[in-house]
C-alpha atoms as a PDB file:
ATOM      1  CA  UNK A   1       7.593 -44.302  36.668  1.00  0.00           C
ATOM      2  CA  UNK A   2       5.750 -41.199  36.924  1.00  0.00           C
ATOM      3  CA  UNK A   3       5.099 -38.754  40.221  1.00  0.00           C
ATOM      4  CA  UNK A   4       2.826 -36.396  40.491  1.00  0.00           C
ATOM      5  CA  UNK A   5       1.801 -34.119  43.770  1.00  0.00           C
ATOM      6  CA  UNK A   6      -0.382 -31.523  43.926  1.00  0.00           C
ATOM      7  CA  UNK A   7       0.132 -28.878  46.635  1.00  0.00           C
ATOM      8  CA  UNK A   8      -1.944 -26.097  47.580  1.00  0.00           C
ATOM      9  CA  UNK A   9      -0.441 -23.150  49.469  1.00  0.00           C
ATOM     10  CA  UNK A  10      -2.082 -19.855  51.264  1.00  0.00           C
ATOM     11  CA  UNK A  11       0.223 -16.751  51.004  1.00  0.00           C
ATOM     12  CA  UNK A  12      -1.015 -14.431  53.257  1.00  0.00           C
ATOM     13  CA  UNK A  13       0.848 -11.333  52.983  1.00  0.00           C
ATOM     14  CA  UNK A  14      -0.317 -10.590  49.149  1.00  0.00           C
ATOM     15  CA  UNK A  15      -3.295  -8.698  48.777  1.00  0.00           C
ATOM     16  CA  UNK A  16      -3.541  -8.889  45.108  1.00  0.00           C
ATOM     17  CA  UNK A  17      -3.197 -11.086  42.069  1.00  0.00           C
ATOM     18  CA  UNK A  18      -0.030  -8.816  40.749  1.00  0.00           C
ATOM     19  CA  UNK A  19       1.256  -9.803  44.468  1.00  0.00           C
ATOM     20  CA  UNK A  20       0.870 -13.257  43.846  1.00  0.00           C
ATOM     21  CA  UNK A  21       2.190 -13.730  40.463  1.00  0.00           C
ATOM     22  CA  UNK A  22       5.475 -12.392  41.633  1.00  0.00           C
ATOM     23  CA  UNK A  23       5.631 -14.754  44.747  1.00  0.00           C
ATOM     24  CA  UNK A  24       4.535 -17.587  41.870  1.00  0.00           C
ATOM     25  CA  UNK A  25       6.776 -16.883  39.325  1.00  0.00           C
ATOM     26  CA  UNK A  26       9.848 -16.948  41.463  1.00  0.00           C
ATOM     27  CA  UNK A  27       9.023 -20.002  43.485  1.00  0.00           C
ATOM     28  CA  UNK A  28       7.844 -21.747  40.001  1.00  0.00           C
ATOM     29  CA  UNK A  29      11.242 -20.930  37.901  1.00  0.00           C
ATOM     30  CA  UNK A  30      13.551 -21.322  40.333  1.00  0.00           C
ATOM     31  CA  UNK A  31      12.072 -25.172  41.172  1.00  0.00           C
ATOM     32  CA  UNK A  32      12.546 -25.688  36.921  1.00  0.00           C
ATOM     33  CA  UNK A  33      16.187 -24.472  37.763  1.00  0.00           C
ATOM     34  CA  UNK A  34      17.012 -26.332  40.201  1.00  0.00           C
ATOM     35  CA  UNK A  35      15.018 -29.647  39.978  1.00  0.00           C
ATOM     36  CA  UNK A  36      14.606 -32.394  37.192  1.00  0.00           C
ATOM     37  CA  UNK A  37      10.266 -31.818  37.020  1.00  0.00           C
ATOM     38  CA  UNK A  38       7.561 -29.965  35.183  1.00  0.00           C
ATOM     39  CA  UNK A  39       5.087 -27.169  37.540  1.00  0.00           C
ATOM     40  CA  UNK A  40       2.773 -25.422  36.863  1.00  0.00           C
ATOM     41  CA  UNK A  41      -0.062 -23.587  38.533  1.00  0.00           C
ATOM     42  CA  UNK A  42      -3.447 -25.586  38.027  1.00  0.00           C
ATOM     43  CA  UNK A  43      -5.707 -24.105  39.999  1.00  0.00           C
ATOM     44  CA  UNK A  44      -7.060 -20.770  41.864  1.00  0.00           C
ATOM     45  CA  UNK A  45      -5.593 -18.511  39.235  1.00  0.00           C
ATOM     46  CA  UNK A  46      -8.104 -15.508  40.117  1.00  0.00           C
ATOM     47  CA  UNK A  47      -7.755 -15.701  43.454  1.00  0.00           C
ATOM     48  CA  UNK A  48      -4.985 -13.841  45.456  1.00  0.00           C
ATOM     49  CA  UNK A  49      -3.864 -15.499  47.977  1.00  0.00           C
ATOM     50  CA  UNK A  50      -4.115 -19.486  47.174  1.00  0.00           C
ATOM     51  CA  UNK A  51      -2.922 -21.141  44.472  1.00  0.00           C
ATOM     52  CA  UNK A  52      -2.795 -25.105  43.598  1.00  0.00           C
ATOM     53  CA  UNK A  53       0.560 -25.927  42.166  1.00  0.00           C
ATOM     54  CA  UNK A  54       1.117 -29.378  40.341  1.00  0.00           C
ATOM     55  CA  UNK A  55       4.543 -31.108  40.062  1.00  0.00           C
ATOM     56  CA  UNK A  56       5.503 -33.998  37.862  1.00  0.00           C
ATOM     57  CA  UNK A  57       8.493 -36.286  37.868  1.00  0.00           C
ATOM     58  CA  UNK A  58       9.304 -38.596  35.098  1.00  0.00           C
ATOM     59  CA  UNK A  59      12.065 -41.245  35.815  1.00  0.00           C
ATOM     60  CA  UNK A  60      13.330 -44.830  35.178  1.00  0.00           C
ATOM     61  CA  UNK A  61      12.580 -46.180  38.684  1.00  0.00           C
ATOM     62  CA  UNK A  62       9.618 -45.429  41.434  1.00  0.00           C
ATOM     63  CA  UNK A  63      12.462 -43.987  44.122  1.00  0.00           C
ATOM     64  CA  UNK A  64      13.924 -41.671  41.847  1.00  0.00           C
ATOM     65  CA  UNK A  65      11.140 -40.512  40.509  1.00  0.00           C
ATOM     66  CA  UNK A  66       9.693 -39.977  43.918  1.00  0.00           C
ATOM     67  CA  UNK A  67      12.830 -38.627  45.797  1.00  0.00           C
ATOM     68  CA  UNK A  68      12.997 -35.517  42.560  1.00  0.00           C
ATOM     69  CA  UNK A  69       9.589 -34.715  43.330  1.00  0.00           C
ATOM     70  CA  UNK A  70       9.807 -34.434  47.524  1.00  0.00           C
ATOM     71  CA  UNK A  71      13.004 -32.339  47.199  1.00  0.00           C
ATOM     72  CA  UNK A  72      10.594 -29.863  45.151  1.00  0.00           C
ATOM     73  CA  UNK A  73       8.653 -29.766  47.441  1.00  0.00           C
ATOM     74  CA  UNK A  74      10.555 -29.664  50.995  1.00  0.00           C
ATOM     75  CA  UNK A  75      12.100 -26.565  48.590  1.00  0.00           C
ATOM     76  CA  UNK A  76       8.544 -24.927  47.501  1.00  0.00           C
ATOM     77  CA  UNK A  77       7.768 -25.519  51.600  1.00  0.00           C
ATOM     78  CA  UNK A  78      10.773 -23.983  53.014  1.00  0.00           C
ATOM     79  CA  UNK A  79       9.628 -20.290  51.407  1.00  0.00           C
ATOM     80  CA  UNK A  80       8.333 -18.569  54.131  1.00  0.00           C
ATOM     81  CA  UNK A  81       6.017 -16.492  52.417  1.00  0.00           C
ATOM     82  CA  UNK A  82       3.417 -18.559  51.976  1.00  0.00           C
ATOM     83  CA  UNK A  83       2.315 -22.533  54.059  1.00  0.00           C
ATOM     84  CA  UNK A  84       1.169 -25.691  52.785  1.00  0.00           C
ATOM     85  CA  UNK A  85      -2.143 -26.455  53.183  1.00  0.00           C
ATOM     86  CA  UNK A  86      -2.777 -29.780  51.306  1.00  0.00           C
ATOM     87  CA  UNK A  87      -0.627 -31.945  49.501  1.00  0.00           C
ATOM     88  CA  UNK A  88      -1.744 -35.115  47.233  1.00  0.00           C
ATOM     89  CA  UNK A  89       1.054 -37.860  45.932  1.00  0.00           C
ATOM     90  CA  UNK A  90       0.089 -39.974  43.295  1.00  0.00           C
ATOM     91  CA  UNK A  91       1.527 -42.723  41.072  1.00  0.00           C
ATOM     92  CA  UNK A  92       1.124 -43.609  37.571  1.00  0.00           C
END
């Protein structure tokens, strides 16, 4: 089974795309530390203060597969320097 999500976040307190990257790059390695899926930034990359972030999960049944993904993101949510704005689920 495979997950995928999509979230896009605002991060308000960055005013540039130096700003950004830093907030990004943290955020983005320490969820590929810490959790068993792939991310990666997929959309928004010249602008500084949104980004589109996409997560996938690979696993042998639906719930695991499912559960890795929502822990990644109840993790990428809890970082109060930026909020969710949209989030799509999908399943392949």
């Amino acid at each position: 089974m495979i997950v995928y999500a999509e979230c896009t976040f605002f991060i308000p307190d960055v005013h540039s795309l130096k700003g950004k990257r830093s907030v990004l790059k943290r955020m983005m390695d320490r969820v590929k530390n810490e959790f068993n899926v792939s991310i990666s930034e997929i959309d928004h990359q010249d602008l500084w203060q949104r980004t589109t972030i996409a997560i996938v999960s690979v696993a042998s049944s639906k719930d695991a597969a499912e559960g890795e993904t929502r822990r990644a993101i109840r993790f990428l949510e809890s970082n109060p320097e930026w909020e969710m704005t949209e989030m799509i689920l999908d399943y392949y």
